[in-house]
Protein backbone atom coordinates (compact mmCIF):
# COMPACT_ATOMS: atom_id res chain seq x y z
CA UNK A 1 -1.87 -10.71 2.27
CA UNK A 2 -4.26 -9.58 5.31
CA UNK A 3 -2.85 -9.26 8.55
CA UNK A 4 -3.22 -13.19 9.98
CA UNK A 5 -5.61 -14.11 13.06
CA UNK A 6 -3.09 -14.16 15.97
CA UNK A 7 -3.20 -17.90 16.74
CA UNK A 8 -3.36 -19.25 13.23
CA UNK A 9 -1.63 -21.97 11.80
CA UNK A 10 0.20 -19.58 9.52
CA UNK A 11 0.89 -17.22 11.95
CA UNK A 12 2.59 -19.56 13.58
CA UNK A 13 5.13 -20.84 11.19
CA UNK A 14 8.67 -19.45 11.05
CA UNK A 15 9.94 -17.64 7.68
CA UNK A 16 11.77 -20.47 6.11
CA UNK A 17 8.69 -23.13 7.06
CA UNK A 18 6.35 -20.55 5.73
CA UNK A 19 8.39 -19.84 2.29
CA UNK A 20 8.46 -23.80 2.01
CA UNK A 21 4.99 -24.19 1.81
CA UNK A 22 4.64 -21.57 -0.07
CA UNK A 23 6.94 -23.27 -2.77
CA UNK A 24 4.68 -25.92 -2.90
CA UNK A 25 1.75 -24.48 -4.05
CA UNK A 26 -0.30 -22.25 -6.06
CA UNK A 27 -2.77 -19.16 -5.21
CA UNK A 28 -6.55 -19.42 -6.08
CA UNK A 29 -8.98 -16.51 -5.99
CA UNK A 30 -12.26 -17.45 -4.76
CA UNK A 31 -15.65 -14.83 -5.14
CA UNK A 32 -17.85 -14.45 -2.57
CA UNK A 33 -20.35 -17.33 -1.82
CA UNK A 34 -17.89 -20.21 -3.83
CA UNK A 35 -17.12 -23.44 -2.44
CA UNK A 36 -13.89 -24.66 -2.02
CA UNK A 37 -14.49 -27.89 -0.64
CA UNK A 38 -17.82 -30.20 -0.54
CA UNK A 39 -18.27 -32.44 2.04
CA UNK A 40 -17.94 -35.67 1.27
CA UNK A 41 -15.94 -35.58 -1.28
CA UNK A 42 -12.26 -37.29 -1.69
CA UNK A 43 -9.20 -34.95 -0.46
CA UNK A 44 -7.40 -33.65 -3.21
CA UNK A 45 -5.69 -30.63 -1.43
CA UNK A 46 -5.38 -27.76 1.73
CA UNK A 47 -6.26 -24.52 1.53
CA UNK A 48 -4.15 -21.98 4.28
CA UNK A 49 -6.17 -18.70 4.08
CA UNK A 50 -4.45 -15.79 2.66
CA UNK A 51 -7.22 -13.07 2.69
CA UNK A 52 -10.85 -13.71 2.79
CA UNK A 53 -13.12 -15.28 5.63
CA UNK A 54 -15.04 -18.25 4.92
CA UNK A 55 -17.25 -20.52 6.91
CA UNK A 56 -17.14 -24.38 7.39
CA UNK A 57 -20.48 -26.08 7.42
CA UNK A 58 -22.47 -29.09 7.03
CA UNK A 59 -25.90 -29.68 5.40
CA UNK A 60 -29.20 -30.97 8.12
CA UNK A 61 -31.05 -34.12 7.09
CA UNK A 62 -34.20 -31.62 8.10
CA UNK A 63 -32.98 -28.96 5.55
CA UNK A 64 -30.86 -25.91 5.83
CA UNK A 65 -26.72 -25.48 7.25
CA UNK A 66 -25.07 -26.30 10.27
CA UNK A 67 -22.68 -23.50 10.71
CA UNK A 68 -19.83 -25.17 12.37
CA UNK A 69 -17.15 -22.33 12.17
CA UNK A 70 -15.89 -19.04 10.82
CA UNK A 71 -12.05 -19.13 9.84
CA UNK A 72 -10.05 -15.83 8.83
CA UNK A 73 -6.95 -15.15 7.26
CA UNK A 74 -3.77 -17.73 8.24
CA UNK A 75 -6.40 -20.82 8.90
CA UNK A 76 -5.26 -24.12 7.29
CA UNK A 77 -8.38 -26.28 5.75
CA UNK A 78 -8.71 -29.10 4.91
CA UNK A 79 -6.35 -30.98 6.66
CA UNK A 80 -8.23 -34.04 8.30
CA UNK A 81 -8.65 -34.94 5.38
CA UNK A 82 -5.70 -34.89 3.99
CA UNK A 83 -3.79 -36.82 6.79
CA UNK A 84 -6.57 -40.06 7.28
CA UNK A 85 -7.66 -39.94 3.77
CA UNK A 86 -11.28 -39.85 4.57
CA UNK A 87 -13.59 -38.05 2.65
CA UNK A 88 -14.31 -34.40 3.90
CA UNK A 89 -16.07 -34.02 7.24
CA UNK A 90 -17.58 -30.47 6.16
CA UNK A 91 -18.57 -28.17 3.15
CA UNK A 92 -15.88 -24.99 2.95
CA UNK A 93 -17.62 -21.64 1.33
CA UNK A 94 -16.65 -18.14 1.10
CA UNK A 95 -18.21 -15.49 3.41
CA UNK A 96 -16.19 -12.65 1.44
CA UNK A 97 -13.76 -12.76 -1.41
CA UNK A 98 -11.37 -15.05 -0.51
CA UNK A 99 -7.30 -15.68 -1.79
CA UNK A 100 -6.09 -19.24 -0.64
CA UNK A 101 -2.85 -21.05 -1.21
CA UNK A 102 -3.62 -24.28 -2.62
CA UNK A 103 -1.22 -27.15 -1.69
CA UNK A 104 -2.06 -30.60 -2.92
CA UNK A 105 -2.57 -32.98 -0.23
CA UNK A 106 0.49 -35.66 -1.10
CA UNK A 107 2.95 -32.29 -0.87
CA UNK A 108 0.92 -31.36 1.97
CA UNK A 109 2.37 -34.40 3.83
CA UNK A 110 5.72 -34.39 2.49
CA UNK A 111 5.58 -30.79 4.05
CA UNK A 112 4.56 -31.99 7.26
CA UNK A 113 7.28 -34.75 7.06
CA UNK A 114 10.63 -32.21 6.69
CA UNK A 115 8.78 -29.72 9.26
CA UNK A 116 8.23 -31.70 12.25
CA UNK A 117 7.69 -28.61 14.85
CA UNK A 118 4.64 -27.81 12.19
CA UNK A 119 2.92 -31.33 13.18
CA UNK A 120 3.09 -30.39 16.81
CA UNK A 121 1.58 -27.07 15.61
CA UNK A 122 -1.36 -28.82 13.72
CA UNK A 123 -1.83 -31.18 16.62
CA UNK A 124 -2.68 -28.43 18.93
CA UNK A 125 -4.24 -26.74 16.58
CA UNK A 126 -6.96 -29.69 16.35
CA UNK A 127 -7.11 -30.25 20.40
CA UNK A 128 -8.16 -26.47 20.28
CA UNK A 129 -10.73 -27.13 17.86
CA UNK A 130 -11.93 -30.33 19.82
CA UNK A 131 -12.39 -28.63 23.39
CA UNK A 132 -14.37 -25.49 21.24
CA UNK A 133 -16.29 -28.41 19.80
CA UNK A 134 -16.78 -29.92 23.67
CA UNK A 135 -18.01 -26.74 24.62
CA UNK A 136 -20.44 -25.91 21.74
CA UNK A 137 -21.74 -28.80 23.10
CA UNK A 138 -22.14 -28.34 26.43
CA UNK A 139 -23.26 -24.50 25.65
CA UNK A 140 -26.53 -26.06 23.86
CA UNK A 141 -28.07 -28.05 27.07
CA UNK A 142 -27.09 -24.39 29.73
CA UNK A 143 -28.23 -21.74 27.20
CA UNK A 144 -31.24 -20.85 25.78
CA UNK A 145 -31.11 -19.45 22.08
CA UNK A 146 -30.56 -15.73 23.11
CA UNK A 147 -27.39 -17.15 25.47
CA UNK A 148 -25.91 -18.82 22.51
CA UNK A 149 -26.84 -15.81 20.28
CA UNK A 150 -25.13 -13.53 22.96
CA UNK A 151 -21.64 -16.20 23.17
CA UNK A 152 -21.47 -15.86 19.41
CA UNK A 153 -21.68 -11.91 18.92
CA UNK A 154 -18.78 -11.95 21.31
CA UNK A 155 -16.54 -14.45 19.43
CA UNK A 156 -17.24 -12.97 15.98
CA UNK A 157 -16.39 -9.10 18.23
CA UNK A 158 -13.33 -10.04 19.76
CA UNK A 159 -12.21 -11.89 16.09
CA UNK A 160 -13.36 -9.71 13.56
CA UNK A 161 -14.58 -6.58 15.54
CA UNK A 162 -13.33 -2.82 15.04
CA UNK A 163 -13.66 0.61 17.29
CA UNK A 164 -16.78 2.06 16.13
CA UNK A 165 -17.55 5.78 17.53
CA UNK A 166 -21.34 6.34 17.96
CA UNK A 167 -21.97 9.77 17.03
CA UNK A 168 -25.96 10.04 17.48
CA UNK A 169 -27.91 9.36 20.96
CA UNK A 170 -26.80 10.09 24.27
CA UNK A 171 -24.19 7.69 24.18
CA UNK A 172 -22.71 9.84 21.12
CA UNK A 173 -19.02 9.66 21.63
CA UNK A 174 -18.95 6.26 23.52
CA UNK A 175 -17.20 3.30 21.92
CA UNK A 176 -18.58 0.35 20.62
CA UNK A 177 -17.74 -2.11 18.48
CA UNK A 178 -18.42 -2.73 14.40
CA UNK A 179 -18.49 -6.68 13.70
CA UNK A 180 -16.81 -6.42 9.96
CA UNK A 181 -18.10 -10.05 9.31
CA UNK A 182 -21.55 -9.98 7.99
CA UNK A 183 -23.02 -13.39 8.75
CA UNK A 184 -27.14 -13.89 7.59
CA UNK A 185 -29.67 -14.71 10.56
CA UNK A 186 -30.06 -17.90 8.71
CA UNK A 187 -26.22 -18.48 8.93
CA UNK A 188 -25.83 -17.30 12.37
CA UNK A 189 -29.20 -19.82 13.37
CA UNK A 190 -27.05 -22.68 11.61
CA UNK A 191 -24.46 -21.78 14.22
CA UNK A 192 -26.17 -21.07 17.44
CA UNK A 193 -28.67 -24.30 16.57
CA UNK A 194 -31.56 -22.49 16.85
CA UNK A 195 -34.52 -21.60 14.25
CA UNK A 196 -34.57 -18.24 12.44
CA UNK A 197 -37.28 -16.85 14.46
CA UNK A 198 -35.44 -17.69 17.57
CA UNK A 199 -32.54 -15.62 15.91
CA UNK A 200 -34.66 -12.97 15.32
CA UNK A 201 -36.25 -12.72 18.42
CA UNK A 202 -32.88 -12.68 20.72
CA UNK A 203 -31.47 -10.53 18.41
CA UNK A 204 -34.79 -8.01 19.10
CA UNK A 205 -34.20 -8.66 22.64
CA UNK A 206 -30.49 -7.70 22.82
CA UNK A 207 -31.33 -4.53 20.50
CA UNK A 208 -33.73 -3.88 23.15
CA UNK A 209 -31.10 -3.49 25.73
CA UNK A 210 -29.13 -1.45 24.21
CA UNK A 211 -26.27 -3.94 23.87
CA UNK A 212 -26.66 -3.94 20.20
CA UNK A 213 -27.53 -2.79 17.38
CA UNK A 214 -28.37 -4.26 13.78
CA UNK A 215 -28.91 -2.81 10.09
CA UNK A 216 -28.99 -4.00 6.46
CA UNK A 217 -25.70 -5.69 6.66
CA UNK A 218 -24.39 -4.26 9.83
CA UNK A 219 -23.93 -5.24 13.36
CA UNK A 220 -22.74 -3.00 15.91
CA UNK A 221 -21.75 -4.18 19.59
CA UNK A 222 -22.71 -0.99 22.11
CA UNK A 223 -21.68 -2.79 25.07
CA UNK A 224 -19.75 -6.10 25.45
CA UNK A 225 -19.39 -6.79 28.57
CA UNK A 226 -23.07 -6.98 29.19
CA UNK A 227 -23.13 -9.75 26.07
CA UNK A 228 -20.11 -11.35 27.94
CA UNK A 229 -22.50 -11.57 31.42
CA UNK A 230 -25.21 -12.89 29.55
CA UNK A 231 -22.91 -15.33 27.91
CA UNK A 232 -22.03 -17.10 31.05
């Protein structure tokens, strides 16, 4: 298993409510760029995140993906779903190569109902995911798309960024940070709501301040607190 996003559901689980769930399911291997769940379709099951990264995302009526959010390893999926019995709000695809316990959604909620500290857990969980959701929102109508470009290389640094020692320029020496998730410009225009052009030109822009610093499936953070200023 890969070391869990602090914060995730199972992270947050004790041993015993961890080995329960466990019990009641089965691990699936998923390849890079499968789907795990389609939106729309009828809940049959949860997936909790094992290893992998995937994205959650829904398809325009104008063409192309919404990018609605990243999850790493420890994320639960699927669970909306599975409580109201609605069909599924979102597609689920993986960004990497991806292991998943699989838990059917009927011993999902028997789970649920002999762990009640883990409902309290999933219900913060979703306000979390609500008041992100809020300010998404709100980031769309204060930001133009190099802001929202900028707010999004610094969630994916602080989540899934490592030290990275430049060892060319006159910086050579300096630390920066490597972003190990490697997201397309079309993904990451699905998630900042922009066009890929707009993508591509704050992405130009940002290069040409030195905050950053891009390459055939690389991405390289030189200075974060300057994205963080322009963020705000």
């Amino acid at each position: 298993m890969s070391a869990l996003e602090p914060g995730s559901f199972l992270a947050d689980l004790t041993q015993a409510e961890r080995e329960d769930l466990e019990s009641r399911g089965r691990v699936r291997e998923f390849a890079r760029g499968d789907t795990l769940f389609v939106e729309g379709e009828q809940p049959g099951w949860v997936a909790v995140l094992l290893r992998g990264r995937v994205k959650a995302f829904s398809y325009r009526e104008q063409g192309g993906e919404a990018l609605l959010a990243v999850r790493g390893p420890g994320a639960l999926l699927g669970e909306v779903a599975a409580i109201d019995g609605l069909p599924r709000s979102a597609s689920v695809a993986a960004l990497e190569p991806v292991r998943a316990l699989a838990v059917t959604a009927d011993e999902f909620m028997a789970f649920l109902q002999s762990h009640g500290r883990v409902s309290i857990i999933i219900m913060r969980m979703l306000c979390q995911r609500w008041r992100d959701a809020d300010r998404k929102r709100a980031e769309f109508g204060m930001f133009d798309a190099t802001g929202r470009v900028a707010q999004r290389l610094v969630e994916l640094a602080e989540r899934f960024g490592v030290p990275y020692e430049r060892r060319t320029g006159p910086d050579a020496g300096g630390q920066s940070v490597r972003i190990t998730l490697n997201l397309s410009q079309e993904e990451l225009a699905g998630w900042v709501g922009a066009s890929r052009e707009a993508v591509s030109k704050a992405l130009r822009t940002l290069r040409a301040h030195g905050w950053i610093e891009t390459g055939r499936r690389r991405l390289i953070v030189h200075d974060l607190q300057a994205l963080r200023r322009h963020a705000r």
